[in-house]
C-alpha atoms as a PDB file:
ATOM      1  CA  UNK A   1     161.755  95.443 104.465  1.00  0.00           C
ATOM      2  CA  UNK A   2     161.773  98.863 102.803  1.00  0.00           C
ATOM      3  CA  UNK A   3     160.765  97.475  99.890  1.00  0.00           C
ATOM      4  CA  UNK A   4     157.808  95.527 100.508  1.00  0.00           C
ATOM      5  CA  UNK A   5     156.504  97.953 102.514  1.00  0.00           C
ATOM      6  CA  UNK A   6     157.014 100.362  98.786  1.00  0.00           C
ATOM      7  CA  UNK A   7     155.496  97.301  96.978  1.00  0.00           C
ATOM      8  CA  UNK A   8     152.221  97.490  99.546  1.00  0.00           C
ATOM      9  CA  UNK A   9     151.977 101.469  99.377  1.00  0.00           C
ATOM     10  CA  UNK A  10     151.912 100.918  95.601  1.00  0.00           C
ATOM     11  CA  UNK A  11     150.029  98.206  95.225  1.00  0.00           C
ATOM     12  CA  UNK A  12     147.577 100.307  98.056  1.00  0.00           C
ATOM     13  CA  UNK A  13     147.541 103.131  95.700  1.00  0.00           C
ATOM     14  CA  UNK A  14     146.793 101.592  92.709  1.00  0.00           C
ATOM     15  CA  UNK A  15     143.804  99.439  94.385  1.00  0.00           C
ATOM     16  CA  UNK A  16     142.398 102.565  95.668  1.00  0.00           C
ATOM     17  CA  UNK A  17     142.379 104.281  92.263  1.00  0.00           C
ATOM     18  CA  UNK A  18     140.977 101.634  90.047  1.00  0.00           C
ATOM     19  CA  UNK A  19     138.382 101.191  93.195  1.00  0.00           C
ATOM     20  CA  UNK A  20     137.044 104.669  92.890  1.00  0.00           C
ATOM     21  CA  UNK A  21     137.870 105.242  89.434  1.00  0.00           C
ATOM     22  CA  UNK A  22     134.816 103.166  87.942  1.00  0.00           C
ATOM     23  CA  UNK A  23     134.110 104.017  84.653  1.00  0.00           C
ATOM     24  CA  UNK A  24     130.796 106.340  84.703  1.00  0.00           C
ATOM     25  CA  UNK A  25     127.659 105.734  82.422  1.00  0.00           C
ATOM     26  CA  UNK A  26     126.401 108.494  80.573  1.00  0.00           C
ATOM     27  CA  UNK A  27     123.016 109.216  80.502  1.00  0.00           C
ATOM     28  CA  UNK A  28     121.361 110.966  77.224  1.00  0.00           C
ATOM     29  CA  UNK A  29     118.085 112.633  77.610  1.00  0.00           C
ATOM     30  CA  UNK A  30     115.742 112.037  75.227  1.00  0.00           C
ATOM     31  CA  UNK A  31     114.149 114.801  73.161  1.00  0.00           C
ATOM     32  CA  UNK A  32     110.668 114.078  73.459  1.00  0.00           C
ATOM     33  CA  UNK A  33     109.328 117.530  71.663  1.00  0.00           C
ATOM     34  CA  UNK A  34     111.697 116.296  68.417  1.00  0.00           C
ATOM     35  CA  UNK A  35     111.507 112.444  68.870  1.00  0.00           C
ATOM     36  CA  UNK A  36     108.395 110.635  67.216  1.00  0.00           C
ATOM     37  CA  UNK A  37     106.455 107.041  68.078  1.00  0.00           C
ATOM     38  CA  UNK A  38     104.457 105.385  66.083  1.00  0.00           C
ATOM     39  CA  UNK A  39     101.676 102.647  65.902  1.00  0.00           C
ATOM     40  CA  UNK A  40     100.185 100.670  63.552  1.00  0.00           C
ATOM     41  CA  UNK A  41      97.318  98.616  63.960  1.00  0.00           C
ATOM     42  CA  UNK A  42      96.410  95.487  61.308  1.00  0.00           C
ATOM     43  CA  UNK A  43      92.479  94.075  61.229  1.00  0.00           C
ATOM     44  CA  UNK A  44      91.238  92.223  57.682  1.00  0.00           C
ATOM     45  CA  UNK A  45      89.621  94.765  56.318  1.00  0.00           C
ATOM     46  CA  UNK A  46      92.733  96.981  56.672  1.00  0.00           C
ATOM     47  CA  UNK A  47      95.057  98.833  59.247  1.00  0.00           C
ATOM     48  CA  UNK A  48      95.178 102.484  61.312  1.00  0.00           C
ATOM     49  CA  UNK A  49      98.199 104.587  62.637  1.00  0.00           C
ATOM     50  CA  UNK A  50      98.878 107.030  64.743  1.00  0.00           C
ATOM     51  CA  UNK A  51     101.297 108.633  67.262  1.00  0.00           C
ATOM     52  CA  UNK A  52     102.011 108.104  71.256  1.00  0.00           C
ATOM     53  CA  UNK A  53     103.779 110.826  72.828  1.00  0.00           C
ATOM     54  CA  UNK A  54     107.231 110.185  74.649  1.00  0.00           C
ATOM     55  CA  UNK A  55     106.842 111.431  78.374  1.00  0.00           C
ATOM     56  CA  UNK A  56     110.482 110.968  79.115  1.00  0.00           C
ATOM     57  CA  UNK A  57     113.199 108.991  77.834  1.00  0.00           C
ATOM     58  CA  UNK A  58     117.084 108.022  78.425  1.00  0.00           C
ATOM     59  CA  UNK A  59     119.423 105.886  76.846  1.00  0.00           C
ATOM     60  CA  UNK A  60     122.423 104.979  78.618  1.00  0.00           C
ATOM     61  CA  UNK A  61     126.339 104.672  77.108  1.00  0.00           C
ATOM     62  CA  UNK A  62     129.513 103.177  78.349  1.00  0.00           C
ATOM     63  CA  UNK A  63     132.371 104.184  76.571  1.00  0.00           C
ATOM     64  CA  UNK A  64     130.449 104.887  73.694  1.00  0.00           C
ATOM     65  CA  UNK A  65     128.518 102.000  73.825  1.00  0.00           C
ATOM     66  CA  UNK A  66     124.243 101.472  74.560  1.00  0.00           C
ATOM     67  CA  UNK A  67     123.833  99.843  77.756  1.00  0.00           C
ATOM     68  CA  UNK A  68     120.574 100.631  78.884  1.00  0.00           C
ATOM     69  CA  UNK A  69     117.290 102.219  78.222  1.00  0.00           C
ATOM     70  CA  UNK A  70     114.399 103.388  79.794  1.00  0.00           C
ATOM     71  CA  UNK A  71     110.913 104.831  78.734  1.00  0.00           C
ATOM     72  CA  UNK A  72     108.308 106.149  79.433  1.00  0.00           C
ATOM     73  CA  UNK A  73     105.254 106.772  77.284  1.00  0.00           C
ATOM     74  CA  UNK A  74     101.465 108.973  78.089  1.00  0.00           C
ATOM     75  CA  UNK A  75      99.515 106.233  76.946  1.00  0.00           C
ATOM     76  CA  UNK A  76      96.459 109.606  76.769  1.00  0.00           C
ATOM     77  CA  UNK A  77      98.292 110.926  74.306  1.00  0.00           C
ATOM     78  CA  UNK A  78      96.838 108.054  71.164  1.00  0.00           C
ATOM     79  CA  UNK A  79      96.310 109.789  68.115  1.00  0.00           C
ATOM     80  CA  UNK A  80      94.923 108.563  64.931  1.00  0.00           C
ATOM     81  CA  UNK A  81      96.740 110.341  61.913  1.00  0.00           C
ATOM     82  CA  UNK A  82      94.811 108.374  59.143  1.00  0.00           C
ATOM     83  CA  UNK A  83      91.209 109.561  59.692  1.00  0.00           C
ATOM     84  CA  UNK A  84      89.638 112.572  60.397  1.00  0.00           C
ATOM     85  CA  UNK A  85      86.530 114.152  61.829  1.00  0.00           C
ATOM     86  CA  UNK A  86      84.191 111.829  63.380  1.00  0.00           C
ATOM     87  CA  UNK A  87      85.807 108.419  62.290  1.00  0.00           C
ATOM     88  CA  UNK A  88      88.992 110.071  64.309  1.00  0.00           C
ATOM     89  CA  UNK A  89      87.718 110.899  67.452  1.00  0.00           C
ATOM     90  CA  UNK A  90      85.986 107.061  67.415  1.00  0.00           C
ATOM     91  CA  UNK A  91      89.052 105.255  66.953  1.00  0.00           C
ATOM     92  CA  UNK A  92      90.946 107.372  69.463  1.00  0.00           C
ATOM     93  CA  UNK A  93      88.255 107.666  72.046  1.00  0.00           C
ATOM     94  CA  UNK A  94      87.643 103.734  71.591  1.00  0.00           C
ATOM     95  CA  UNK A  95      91.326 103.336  71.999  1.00  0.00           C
ATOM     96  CA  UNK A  96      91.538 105.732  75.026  1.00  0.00           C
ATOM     97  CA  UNK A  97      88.456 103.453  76.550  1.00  0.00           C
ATOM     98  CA  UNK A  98      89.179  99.751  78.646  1.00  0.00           C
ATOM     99  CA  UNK A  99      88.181  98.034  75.179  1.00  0.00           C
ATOM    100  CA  UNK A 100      92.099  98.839  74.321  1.00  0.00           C
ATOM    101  CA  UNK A 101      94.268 100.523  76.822  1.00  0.00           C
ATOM    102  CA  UNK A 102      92.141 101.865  79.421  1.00  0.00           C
ATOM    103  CA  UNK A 103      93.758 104.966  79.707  1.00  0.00           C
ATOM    104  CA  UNK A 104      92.039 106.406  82.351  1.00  0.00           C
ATOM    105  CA  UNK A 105      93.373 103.752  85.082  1.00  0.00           C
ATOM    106  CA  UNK A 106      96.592 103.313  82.922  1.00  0.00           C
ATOM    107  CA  UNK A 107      97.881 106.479  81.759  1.00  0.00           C
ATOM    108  CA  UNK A 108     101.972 105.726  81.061  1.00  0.00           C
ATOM    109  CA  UNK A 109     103.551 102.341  79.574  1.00  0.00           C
ATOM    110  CA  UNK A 110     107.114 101.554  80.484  1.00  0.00           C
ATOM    111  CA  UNK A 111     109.854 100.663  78.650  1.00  0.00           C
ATOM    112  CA  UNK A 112     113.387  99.695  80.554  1.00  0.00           C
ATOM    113  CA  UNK A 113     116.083  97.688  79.185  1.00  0.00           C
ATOM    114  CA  UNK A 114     117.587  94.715  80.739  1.00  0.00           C
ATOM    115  CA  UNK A 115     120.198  93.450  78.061  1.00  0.00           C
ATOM    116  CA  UNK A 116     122.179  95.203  75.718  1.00  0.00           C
ATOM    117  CA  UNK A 117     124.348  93.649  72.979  1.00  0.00           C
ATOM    118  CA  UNK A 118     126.397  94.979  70.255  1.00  0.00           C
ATOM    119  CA  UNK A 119     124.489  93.333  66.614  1.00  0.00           C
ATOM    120  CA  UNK A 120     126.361  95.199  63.895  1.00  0.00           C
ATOM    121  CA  UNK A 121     127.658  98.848  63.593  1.00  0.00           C
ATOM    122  CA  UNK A 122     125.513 101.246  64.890  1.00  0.00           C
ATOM    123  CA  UNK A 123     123.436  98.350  65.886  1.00  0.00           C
ATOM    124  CA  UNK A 124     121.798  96.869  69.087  1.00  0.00           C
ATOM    125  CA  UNK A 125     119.341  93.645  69.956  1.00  0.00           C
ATOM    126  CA  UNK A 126     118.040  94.709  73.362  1.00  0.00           C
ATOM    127  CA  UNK A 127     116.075  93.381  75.558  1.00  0.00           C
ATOM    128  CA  UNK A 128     113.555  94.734  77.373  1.00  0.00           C
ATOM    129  CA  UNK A 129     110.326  94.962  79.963  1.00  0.00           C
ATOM    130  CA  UNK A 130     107.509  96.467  78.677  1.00  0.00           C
ATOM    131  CA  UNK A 131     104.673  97.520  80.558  1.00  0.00           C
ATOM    132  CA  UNK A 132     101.089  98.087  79.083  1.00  0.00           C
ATOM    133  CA  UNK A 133      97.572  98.440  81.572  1.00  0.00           C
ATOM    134  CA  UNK A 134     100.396  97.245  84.309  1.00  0.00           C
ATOM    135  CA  UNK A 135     101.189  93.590  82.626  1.00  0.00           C
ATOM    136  CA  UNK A 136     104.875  93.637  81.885  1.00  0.00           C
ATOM    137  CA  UNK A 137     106.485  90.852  79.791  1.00  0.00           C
ATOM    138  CA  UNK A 138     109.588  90.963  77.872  1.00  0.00           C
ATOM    139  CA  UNK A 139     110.124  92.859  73.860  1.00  0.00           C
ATOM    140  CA  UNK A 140     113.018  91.951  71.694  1.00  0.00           C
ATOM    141  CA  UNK A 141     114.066  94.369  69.248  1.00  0.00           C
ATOM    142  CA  UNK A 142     117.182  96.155  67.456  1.00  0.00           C
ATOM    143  CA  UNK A 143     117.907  99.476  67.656  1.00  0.00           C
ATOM    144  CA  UNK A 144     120.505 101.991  65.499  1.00  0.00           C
ATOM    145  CA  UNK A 145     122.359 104.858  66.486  1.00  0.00           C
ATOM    146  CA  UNK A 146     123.741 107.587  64.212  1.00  0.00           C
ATOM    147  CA  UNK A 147     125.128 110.208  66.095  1.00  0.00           C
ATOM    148  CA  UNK A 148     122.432 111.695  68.754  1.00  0.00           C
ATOM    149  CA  UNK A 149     119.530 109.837  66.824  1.00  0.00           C
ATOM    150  CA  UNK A 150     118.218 106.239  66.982  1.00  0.00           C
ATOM    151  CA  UNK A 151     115.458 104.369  65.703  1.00  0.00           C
ATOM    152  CA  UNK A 152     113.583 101.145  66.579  1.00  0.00           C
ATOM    153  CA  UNK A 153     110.886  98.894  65.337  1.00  0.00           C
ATOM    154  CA  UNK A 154     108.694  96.648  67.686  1.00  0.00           C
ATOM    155  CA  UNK A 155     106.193  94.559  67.330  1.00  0.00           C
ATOM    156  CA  UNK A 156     103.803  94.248  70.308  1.00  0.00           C
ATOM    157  CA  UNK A 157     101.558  91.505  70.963  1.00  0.00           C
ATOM    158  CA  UNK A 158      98.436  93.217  72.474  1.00  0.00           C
ATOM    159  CA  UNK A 159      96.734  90.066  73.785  1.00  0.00           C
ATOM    160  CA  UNK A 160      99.925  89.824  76.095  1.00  0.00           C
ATOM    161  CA  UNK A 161      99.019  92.970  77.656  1.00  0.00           C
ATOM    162  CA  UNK A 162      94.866  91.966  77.860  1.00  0.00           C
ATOM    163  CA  UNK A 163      94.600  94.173  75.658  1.00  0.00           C
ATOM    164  CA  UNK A 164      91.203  92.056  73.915  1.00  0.00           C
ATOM    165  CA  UNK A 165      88.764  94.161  71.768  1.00  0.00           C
ATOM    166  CA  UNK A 166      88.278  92.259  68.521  1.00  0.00           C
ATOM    167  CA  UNK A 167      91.218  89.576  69.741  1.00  0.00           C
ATOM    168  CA  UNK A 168      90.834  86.023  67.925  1.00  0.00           C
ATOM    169  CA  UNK A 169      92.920  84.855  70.848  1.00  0.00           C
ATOM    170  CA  UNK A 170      90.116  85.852  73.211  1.00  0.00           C
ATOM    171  CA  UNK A 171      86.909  85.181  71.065  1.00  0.00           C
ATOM    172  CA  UNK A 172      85.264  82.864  68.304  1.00  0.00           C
ATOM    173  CA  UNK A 173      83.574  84.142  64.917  1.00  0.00           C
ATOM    174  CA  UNK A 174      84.748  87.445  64.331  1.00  0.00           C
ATOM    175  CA  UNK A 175      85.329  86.727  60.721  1.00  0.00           C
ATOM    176  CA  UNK A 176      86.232  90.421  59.023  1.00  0.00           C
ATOM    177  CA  UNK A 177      85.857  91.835  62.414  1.00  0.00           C
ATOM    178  CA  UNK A 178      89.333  90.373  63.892  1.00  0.00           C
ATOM    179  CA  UNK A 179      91.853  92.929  64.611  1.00  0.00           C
ATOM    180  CA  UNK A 180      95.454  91.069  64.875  1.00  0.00           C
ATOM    181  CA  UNK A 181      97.229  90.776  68.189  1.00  0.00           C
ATOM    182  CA  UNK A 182     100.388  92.216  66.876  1.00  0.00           C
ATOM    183  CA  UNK A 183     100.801  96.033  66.155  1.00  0.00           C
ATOM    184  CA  UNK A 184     103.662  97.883  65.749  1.00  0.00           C
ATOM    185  CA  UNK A 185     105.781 100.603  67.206  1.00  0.00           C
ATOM    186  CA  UNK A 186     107.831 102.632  65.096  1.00  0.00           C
ATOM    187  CA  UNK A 187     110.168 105.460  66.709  1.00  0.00           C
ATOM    188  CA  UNK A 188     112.601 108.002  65.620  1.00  0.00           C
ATOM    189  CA  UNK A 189     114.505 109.327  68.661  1.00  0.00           C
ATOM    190  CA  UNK A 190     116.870 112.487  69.417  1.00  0.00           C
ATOM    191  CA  UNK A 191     118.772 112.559  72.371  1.00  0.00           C
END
């Protein structure tokens, strides 16, 4: 009897510790003063870039590992970096305006992860929900960690987001007018 009644304490015990013993995720802040996004739009005649700024970000580890993700970006922070002067303000004010991203009603877009898997060394295919003028559908992308830095390259599709302004999903003849659906993101992180 004495020693099933050791055999329960024990196996008590060691229940009890694994039960409140979870492994923790760790949570890294993103450095959104050093961390860069950037966008690139296509048309025919050409393209235009220019930077978002990060409002927030975290990516999330387990045992080393990328788990999860989430972002958050001021959608009145669009910059153009390839013009200047009055062509500039244009683009970004025309941007800014419900044409594009409609700012004004939508200030932030949303980033958060919902699947993480390991794709190489250093290298992730996530998952994700993004959210644009409040329509959220789901990104695929990869991203790489070195250290406490990562980068990632998406490519958006704009019309997914009603995001229509010179859109040959949304409108007939445009001819050299037609400015593609997909843009891309391009971001170099610190955390």
């Amino acid at each position: 009897m004495k020693n099933i009644m050791k055999t329960l304490g024990l196996a008590t015990v060691l229940f009890l510790s694994f039960a409140f013993n979870t492994v923790e995720d760790e949570k890294k802040e993103i450095k959104v003063e050093s961390s860069k996004v950037i966008w690139k739009g296509y048309k025919v005649t050409g393209s235009h870039q220019g930077t978002i700024n990060l409002k927030s970000g975290v990516l999330t580890f387990e045992d080393d590992k990328l788990v999860g993700g989430e972002f958050v970006m001021d959608m009145t922070s669009i910059n153009t970096t390839d013009l200047e002067g009055n062509w500039k303000d244009k683009l970004d004010g025309h941007l800014k305006s419900d044409d594009f991203f409609g700012v004004a009603t939508y200030p932030e877009a949303t980033l958060v992860f919902t699947n993480v898997e390991v794709s190489g060394k250093n290298a992730y295919k996530v998952v994700g929900d993004l959210t644009i003028k409040g329509k959220t559908n789901p990104v695929e992308f990869t991203i790489s960690i070195y250290g406490s830095k990562a980068t990632a390259n998406l490519k958006i599709d704009r019309s997914k987001y009603d995001v229509r302004y010179g859109s040959s999903s949304f409108f007939d003849n445009l001819q050299d007018k037609v400015i593609y659906d997909e843009f891309d993101l391009i971001t170099d992180l610190e955390f």
